[in-house]
C-alpha atoms as a PDB file:
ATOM      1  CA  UNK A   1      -8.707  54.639 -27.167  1.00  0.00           C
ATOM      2  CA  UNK A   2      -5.228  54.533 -25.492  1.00  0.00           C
ATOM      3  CA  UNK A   3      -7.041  54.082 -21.722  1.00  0.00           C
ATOM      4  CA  UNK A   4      -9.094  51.047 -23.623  1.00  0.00           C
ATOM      5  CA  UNK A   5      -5.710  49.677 -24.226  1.00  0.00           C
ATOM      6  CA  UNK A   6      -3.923  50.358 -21.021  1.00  0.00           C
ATOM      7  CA  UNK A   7      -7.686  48.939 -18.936  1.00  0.00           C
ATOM      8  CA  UNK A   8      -7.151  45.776 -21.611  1.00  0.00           C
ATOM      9  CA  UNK A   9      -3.245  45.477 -20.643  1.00  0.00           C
ATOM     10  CA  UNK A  10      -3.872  45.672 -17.055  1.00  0.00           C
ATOM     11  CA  UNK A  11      -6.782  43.203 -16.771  1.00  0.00           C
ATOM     12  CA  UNK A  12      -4.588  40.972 -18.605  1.00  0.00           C
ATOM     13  CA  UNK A  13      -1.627  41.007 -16.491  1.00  0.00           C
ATOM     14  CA  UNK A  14      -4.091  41.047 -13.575  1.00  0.00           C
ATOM     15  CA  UNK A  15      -5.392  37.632 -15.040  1.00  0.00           C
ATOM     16  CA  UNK A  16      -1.668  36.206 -15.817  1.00  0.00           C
ATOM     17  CA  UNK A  17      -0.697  37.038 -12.387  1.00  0.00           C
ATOM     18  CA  UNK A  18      -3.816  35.255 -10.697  1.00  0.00           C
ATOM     19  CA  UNK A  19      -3.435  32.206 -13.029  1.00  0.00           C
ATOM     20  CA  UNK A  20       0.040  32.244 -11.904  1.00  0.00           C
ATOM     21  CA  UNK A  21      -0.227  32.196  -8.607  1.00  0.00           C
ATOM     22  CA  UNK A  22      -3.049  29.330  -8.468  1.00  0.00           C
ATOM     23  CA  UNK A  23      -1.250  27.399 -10.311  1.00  0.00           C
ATOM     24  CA  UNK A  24       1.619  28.045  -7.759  1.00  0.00           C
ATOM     25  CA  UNK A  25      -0.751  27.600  -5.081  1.00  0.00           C
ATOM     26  CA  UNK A  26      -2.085  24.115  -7.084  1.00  0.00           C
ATOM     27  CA  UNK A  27       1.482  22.624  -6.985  1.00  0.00           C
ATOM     28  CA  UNK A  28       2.277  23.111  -3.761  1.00  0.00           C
ATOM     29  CA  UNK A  29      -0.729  21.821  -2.333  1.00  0.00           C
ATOM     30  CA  UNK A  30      -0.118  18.567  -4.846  1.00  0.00           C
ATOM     31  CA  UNK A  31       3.371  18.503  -3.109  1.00  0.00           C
ATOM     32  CA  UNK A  32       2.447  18.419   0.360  1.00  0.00           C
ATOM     33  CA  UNK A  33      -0.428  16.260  -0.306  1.00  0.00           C
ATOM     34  CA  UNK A  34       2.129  13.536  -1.904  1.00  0.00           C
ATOM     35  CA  UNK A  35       4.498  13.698   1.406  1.00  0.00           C
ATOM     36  CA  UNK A  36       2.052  12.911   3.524  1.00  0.00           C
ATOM     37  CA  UNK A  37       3.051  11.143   7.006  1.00  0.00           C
ATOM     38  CA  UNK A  38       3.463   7.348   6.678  1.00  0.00           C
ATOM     39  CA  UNK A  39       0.939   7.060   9.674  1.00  0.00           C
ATOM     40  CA  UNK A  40      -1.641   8.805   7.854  1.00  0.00           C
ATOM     41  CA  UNK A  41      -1.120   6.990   4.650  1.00  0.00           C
ATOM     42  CA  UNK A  42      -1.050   3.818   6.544  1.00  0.00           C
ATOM     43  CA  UNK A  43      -5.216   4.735   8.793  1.00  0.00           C
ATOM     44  CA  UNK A  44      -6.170   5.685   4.567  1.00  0.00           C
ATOM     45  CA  UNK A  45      -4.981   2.093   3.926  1.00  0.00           C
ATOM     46  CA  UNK A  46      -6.712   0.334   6.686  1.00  0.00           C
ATOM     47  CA  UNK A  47     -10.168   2.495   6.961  1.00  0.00           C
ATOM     48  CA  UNK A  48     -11.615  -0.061   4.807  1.00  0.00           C
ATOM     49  CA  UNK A  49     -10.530  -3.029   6.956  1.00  0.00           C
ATOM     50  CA  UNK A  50      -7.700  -4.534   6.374  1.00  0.00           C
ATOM     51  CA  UNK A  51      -3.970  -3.654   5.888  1.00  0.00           C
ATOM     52  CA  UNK A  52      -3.091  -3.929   2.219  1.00  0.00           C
ATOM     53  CA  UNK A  53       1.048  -2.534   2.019  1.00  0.00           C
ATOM     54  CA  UNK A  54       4.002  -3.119   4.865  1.00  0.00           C
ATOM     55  CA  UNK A  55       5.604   0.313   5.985  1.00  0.00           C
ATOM     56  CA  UNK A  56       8.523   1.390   8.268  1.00  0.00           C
ATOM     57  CA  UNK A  57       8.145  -0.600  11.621  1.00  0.00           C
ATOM     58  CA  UNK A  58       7.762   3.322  13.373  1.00  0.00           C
ATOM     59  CA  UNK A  59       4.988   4.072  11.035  1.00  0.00           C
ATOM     60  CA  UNK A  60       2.548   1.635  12.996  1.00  0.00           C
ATOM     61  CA  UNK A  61       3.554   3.250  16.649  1.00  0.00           C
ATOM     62  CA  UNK A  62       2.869   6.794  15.237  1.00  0.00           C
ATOM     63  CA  UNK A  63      -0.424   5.370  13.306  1.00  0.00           C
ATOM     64  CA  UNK A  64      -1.815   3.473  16.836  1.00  0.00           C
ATOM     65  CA  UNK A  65      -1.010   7.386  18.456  1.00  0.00           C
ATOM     66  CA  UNK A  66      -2.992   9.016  15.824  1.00  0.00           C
ATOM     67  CA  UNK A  67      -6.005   6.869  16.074  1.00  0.00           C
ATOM     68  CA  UNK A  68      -9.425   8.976  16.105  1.00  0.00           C
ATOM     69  CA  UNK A  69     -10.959   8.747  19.936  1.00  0.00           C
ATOM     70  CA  UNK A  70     -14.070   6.877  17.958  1.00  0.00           C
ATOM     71  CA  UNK A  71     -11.896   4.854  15.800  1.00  0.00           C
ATOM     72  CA  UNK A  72      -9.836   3.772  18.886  1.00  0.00           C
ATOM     73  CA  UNK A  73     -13.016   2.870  21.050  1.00  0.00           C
ATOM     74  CA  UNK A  74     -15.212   1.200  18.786  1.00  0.00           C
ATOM     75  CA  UNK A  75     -13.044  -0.740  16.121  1.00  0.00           C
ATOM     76  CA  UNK A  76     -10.539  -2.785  15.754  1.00  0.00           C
ATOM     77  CA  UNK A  77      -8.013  -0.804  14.300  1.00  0.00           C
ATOM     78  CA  UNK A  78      -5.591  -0.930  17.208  1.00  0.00           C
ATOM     79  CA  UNK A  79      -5.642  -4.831  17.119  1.00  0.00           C
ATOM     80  CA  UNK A  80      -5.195  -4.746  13.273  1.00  0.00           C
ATOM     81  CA  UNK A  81      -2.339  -2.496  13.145  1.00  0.00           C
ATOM     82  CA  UNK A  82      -0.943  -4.008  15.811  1.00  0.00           C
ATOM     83  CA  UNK A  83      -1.107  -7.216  13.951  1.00  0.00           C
ATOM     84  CA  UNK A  84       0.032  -5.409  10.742  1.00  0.00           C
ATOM     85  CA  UNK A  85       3.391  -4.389  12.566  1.00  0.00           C
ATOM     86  CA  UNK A  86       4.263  -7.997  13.769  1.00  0.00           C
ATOM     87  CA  UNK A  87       4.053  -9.335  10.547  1.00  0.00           C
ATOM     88  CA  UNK A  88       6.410  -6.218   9.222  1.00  0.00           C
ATOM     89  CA  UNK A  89       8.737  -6.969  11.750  1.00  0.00           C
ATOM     90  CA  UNK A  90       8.539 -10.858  11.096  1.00  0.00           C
ATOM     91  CA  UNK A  91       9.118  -9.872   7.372  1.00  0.00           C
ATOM     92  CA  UNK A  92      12.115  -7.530   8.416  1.00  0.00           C
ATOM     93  CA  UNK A  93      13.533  -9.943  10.218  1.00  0.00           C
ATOM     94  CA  UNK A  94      13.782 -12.407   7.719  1.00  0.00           C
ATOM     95  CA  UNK A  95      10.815 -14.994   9.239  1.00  0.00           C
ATOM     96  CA  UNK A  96       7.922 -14.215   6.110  1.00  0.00           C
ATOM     97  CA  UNK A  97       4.535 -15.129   6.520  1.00  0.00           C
ATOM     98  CA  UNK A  98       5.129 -17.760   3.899  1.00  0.00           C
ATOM     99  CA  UNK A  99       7.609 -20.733   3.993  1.00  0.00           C
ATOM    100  CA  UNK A 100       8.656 -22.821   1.001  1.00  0.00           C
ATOM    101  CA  UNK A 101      10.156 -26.091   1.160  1.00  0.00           C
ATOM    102  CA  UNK A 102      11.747 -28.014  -1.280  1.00  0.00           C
ATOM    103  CA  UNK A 103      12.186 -31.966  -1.062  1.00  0.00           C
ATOM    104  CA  UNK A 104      13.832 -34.031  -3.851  1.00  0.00           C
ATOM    105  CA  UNK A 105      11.842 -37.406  -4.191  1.00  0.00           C
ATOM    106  CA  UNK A 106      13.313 -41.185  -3.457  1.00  0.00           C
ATOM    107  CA  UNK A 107      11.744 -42.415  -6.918  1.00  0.00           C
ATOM    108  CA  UNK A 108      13.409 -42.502  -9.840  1.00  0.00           C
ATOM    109  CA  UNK A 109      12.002 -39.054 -10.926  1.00  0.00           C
ATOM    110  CA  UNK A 110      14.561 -36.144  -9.893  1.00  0.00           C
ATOM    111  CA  UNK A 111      11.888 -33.375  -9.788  1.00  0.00           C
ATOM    112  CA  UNK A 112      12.019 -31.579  -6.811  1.00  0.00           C
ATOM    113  CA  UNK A 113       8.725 -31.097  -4.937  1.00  0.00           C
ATOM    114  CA  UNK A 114       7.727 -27.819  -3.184  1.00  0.00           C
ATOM    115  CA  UNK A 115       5.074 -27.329  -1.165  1.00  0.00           C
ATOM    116  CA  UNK A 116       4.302 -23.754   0.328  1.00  0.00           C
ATOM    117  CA  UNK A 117       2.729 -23.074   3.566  1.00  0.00           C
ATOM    118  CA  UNK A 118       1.181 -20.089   4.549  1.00  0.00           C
ATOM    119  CA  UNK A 119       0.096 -18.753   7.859  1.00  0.00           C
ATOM    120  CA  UNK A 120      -3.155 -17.409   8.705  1.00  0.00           C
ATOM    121  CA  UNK A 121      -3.304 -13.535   8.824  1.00  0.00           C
ATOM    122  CA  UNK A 122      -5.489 -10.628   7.337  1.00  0.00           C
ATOM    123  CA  UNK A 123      -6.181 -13.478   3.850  1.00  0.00           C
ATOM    124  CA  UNK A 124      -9.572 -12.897   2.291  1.00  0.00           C
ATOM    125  CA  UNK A 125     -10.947 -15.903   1.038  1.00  0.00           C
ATOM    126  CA  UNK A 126     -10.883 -17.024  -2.618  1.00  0.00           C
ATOM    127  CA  UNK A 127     -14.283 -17.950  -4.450  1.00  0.00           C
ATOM    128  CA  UNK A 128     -17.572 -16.392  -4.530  1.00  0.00           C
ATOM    129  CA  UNK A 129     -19.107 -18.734  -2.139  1.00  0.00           C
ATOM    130  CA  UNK A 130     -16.534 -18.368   1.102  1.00  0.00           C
ATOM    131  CA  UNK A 131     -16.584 -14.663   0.104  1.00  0.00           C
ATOM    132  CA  UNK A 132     -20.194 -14.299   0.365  1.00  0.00           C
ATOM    133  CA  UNK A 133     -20.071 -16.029   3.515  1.00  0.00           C
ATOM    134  CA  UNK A 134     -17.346 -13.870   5.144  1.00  0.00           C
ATOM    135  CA  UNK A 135     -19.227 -10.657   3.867  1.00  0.00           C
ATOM    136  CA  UNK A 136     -22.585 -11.143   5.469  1.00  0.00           C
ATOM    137  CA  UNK A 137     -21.325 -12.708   8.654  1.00  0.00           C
ATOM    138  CA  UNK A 138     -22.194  -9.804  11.192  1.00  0.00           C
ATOM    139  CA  UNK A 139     -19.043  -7.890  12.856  1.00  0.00           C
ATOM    140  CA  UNK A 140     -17.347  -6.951   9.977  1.00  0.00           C
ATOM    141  CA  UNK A 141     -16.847  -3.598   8.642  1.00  0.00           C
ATOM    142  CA  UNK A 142     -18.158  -4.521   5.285  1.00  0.00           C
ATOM    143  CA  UNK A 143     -20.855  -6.908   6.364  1.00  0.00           C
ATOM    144  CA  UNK A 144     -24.538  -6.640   5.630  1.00  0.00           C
ATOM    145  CA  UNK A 145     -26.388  -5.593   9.050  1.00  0.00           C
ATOM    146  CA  UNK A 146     -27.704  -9.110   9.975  1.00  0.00           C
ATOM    147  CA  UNK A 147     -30.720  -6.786  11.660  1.00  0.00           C
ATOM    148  CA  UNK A 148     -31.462  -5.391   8.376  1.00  0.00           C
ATOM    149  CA  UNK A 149     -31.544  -8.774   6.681  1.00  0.00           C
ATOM    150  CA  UNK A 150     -33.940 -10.152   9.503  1.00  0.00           C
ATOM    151  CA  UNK A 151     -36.519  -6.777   9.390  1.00  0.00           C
ATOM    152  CA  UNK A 152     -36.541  -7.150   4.867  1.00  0.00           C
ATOM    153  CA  UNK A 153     -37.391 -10.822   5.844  1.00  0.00           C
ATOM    154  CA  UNK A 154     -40.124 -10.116   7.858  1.00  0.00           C
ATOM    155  CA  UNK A 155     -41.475  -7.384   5.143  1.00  0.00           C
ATOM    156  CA  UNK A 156     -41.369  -9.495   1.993  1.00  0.00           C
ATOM    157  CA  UNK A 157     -43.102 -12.447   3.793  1.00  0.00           C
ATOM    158  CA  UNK A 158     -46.055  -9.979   5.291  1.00  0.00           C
ATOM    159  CA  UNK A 159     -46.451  -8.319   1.491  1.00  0.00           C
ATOM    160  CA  UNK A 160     -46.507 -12.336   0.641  1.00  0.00           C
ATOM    161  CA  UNK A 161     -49.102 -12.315   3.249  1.00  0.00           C
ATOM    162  CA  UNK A 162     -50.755  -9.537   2.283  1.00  0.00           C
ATOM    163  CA  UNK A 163     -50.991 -10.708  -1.518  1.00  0.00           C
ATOM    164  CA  UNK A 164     -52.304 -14.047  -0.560  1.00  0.00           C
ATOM    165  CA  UNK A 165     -54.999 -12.678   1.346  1.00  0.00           C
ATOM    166  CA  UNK A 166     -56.244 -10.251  -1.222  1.00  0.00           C
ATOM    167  CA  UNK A 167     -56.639 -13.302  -3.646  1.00  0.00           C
ATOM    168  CA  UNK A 168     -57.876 -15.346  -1.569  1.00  0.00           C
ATOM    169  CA  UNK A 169     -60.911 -12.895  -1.352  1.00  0.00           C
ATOM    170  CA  UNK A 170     -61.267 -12.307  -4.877  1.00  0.00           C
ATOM    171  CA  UNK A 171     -61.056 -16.082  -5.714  1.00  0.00           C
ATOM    172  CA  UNK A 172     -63.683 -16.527  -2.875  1.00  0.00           C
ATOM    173  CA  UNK A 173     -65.946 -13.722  -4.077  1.00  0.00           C
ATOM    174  CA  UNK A 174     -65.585 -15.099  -7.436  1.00  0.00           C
ATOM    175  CA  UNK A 175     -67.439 -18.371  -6.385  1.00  0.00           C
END
């Protein structure tokens, strides 16, 4: 009875030990995932496209020198991150991407008018039309293969093709 006890006792500090040390093991891998480089964080944000946050003006340097040989050759990440890092340093420097004036009309209402102006960067459009548009125009990371479109086409209008000709020999049988 007392080596039941003492085999009991030992798996169960064998256990609290193991579930101590994953759990260890757990948090430190949650730590180092949550400091990872800016440059890393910043290819996550534009793998689907488009640049979504600004970071540190070096972060775009070290991001362009970590670029995947395949991502490098055949997309346009360099050019977009590129891009990305102009606007951050427009932005740091105090010249935004958007520009608000204010004009007080001659009439006899006071009201000032503002009008904003923005320039044209990495803006999706608004409106399910334009972004149905922008989404199956070929090039795009996102787009619908224009090949793919052309080949379902060609297969719906042969079944059509197909179906027409089988009742046009039943209705002509049928006579």
């Amino acid at each position: 009875m007392n080596s039941l006890l003492t085999r009991t006792l030992r798996t169960t500090l064998a256990a609290l030990v193991l579930a101590t040390a994953a759990t260890a093991l757990v948090s430190s891998a949650a730590a180092s995932s949550s400091t990872a480089p800016c440059w890393k964080t910043l290819l996550n944000d534009w793998y689907d496209g488009h640049i979504d946050k600004t970071y540190a003006i070096p972060c775009y340097q070290q991001a362009i020198n970590h670029l995947p040989t395949d991502v490098s050759v055949y997309s346009s990440a360099r050019d977009d991150i590129r891009a990305a890092e102009n606007t951050a340093i427009a932005a740091a420097n105090g010249k935004g991407t958007t520009t608000t004036s204010t004009t007080v009309a001659q009439s006899t209402d006071t009201t000032p008018a503002t009008t904003t102006t923005e320039t044209p960067g990495n803006t999706k459009p608004t409106g399910p039309i334009p972004s149905v548009i922008v989404d199956a125009s070929p090039g795009g990371a996102t787009s619908f293969p224009l090949p793919l479109v052309i080949l379902g086409g060609l297969a719906v209008l042969l079944v059509a093709a197909g179906v027409g000709g089988l009742l046009w020999r039943r209705f002509r049988a049928g006579s």
